[in-house]
Protein backbone atom coordinates (compact mmCIF):
# COMPACT_ATOMS: atom_id res chain seq x y z
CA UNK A 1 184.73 80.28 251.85
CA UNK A 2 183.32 77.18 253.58
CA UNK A 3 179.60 77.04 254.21
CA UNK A 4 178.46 77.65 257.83
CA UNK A 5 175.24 75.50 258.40
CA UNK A 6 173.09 77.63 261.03
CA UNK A 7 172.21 75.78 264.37
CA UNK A 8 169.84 75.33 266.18
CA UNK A 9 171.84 75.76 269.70
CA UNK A 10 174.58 78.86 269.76
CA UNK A 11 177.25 79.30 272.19
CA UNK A 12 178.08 82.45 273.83
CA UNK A 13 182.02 83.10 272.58
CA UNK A 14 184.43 86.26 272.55
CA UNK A 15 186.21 87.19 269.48
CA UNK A 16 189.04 89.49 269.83
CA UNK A 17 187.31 90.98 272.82
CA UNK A 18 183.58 91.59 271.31
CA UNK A 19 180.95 88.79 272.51
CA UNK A 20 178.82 86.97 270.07
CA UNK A 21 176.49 84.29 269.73
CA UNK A 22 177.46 81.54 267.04
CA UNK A 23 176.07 78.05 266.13
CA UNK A 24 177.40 74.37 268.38
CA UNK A 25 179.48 72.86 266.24
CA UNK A 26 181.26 74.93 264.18
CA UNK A 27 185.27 75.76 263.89
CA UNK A 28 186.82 78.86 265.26
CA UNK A 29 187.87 80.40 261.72
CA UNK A 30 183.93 79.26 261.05
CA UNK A 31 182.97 81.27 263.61
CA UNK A 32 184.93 84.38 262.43
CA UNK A 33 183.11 83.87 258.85
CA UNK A 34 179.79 83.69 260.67
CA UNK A 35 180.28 87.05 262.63
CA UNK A 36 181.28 88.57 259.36
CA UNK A 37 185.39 88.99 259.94
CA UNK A 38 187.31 88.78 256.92
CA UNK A 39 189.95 86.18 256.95
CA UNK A 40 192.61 86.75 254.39
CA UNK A 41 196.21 86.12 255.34
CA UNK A 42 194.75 83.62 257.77
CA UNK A 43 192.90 81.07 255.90
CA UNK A 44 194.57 78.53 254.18
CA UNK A 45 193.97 74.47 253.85
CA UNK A 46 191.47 74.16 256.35
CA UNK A 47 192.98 70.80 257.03
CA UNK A 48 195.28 71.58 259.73
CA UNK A 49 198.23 71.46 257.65
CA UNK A 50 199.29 74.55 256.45
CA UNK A 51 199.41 76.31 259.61
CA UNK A 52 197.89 79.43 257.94
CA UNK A 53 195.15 80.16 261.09
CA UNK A 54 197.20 79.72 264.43
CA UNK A 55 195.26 80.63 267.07
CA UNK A 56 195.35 81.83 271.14
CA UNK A 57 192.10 81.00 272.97
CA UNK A 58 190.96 80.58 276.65
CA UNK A 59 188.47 78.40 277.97
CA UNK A 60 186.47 79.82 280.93
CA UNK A 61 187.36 76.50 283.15
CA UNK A 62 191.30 77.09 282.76
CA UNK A 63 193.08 80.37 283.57
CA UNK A 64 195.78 79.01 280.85
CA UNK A 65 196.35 81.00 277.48
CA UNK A 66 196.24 78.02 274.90
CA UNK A 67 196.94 77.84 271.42
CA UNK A 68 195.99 75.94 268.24
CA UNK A 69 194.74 75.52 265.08
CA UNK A 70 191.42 77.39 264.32
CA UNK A 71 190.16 75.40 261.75
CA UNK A 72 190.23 72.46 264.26
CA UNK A 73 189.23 73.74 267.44
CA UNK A 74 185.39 74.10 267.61
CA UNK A 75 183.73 76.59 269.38
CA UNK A 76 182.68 76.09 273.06
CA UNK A 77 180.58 78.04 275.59
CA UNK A 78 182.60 81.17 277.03
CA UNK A 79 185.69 81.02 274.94
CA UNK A 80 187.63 83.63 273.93
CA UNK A 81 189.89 83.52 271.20
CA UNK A 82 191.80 85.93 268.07
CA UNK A 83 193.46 84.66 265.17
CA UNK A 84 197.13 84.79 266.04
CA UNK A 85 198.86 87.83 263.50
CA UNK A 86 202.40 86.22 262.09
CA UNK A 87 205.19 86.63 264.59
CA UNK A 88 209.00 87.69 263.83
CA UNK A 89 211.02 84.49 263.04
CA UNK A 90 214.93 84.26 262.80
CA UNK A 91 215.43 82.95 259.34
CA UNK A 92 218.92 82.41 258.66
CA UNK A 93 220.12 82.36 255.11
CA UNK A 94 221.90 79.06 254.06
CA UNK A 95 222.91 77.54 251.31
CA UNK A 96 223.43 73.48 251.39
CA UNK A 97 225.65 72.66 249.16
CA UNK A 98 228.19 74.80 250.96
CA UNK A 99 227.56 73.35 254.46
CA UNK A 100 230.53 70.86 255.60
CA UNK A 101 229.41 70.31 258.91
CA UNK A 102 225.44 70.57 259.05
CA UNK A 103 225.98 69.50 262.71
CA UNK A 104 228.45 71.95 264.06
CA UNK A 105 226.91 75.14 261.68
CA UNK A 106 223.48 74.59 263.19
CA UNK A 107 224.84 76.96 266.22
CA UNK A 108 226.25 79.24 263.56
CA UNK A 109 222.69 79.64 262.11
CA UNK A 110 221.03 79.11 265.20
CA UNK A 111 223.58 79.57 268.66
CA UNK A 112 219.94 80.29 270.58
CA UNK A 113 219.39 76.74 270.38
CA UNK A 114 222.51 76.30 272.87
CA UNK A 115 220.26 78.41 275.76
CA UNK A 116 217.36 76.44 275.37
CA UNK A 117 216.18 76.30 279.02
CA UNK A 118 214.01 73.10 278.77
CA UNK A 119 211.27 74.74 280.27
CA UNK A 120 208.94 72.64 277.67
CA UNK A 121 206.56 75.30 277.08
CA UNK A 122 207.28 74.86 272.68
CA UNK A 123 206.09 71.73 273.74
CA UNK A 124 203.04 73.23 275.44
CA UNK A 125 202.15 75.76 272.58
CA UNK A 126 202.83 72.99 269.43
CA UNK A 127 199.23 72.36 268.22
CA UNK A 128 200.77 69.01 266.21
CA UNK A 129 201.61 67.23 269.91
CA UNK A 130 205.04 67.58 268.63
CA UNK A 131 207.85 67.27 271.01
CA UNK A 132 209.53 70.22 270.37
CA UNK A 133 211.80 70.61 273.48
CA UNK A 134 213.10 66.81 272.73
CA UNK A 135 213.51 68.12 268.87
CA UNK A 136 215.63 70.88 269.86
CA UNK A 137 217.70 68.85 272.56
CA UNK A 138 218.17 65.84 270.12
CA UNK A 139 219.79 68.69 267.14
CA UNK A 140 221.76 70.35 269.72
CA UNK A 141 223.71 67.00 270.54
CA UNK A 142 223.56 65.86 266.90
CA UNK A 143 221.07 63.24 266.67
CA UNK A 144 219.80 64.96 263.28
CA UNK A 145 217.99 61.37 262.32
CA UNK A 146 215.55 61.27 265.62
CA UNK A 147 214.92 65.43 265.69
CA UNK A 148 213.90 65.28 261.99
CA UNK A 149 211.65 62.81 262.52
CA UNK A 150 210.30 64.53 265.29
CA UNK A 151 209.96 67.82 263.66
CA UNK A 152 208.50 66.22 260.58
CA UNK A 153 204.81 66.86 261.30
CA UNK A 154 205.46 70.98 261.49
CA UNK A 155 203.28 72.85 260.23
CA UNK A 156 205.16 76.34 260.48
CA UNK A 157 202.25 77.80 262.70
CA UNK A 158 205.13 79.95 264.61
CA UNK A 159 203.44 79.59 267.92
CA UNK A 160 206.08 77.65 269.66
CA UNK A 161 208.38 81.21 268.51
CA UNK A 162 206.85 83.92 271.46
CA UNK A 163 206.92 81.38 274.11
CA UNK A 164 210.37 80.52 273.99
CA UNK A 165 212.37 82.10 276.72
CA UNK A 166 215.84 81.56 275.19
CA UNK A 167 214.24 83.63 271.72
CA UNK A 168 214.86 80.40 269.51
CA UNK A 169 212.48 79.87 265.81
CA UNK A 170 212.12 75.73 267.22
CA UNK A 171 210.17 75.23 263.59
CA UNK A 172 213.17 77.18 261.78
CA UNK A 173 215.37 74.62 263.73
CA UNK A 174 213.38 71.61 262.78
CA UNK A 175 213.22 72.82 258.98
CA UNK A 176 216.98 72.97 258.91
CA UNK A 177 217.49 69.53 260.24
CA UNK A 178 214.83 67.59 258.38
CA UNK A 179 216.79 69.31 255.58
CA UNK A 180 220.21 68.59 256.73
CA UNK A 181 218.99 65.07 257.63
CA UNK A 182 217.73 64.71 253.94
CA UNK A 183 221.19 65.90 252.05
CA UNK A 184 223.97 64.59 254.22
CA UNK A 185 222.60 61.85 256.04
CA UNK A 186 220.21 59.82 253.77
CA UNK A 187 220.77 57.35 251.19
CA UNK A 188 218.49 58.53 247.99
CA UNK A 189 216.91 56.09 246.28
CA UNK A 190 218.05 55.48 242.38
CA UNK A 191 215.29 56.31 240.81
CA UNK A 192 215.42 59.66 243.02
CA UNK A 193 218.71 60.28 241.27
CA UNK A 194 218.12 59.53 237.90
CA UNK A 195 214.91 62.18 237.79
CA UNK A 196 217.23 64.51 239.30
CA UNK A 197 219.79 64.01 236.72
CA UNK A 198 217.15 63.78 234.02
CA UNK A 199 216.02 67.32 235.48
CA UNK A 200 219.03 68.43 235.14
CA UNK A 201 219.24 67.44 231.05
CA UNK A 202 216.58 69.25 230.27
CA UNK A 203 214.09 66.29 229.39
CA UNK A 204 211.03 67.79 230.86
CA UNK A 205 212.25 71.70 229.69
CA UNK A 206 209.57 71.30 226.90
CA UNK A 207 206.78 70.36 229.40
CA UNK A 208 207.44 73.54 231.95
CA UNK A 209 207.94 75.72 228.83
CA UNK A 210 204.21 74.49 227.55
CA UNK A 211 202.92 75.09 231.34
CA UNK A 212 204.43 78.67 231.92
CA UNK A 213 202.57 80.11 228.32
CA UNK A 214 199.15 78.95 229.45
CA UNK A 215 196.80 81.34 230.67
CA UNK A 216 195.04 80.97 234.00
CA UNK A 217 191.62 79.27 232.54
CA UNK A 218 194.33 77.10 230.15
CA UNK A 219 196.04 75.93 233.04
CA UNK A 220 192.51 74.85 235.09
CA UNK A 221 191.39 73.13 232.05
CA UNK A 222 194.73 71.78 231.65
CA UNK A 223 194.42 70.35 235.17
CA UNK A 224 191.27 68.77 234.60
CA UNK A 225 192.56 67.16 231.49
């Protein structure tokens, strides 16, 4: 758990409808910690990359419901705010290597993305500024190379999923291309290759077999070796 330093100032906030009084300064999952809410499921990097603490909040000078990450937003005077629980997401099972057309069978995996009604509000919930309506648009007429690289700073917060009108998983989408992308339509560098085929010999069997009999503590200390 990360250390809350005590302020002098506090802010009035609301957390999933109960008022409280926290220190300026401090992050929204900091302020959960601080009013004594365990965070479990919720927590994860506190970096803003794992997408672990996605969060709805409103601001009392904007009627608008807005979302983001709580262990980057910091707390302001009259908020309100809950850690968003884990939605439903459509997660289609595929397997690569027997995809011929990644292109076409993206509307067998996912034929919501052809009702998208580019209303721009993924765009609106993505707490990465990521152009999500342009991301689904560019997979949807097959520009895999320019929605991959658009999708690539996801963080798999689901909150673009419930605001969607046409039902579509936009992050589910974006991990299938930047996959797709990766397999079919970019060059791998040799040395890439020849660890993969080295993988495949069994050169390093010796080193995962040595890893997978160590204990927890052997493993730490193995780390810090």
């Amino acid at each position: 758990m990360s250390e809350v330093k005590v302020a002098e100032n506090v802010v009035t906030v609301e957390i999933m409808g109960r008022k409280y009084e926290v220190p300026q300064g401090i992050t929204l999952v900091q302020a959960m910690w601080y009013t004594g809410h365990e965070m479990i499921r919720e927590i994860g990097c506190l970096g803003g990359v794992c997408g672990a603490c996605a969060t709805l909040y409103r601001t009392p000078d904007s009627h608008k419901l807005k979302s983001g990450l709580g262990c980057q937003i910091i707390v302001e005077e009259g908020m309100s705010f809950s850690i968003s629980r884990s939605f439903p997401v459509r997660k289609p099972i595929y397997h690569l290597e027997e995809i011929d057309d990644p292109k076409q069978d993206l509307f067998k995996y996912f034929p919501e993305v052809a009702h998208c009604r580019n209303c721009n509000a993924c765009t609106e919930a993505c707490p990465q500024g990521i152009d999500v309506r342009t991301g689904i648009w560019k997979a949807v007429f097959g520009d895999f190379k320019d929605a991959s690289d658009l999708f690539m700073p996801c963080v798999m917060c689901n909150l673009c999923v419930p605001v969607c009108i046409a039902e579509i998983s936009s992050n589910q989408v974006g991990l299938y291309v930047r996959r797709a992308q990766s397999v079919f339509f970019s060059d791998r560098h040799p040395i890439l290759l020849k660890r993969i085929e080295e993988i495949k010999d069994g050169k390093f069997d010796s080193e995962w077999e040595t890893l997978f009999s160590l204990s927890e503590k052997e493993l730490k200390d193995y780390q810090v070796a």
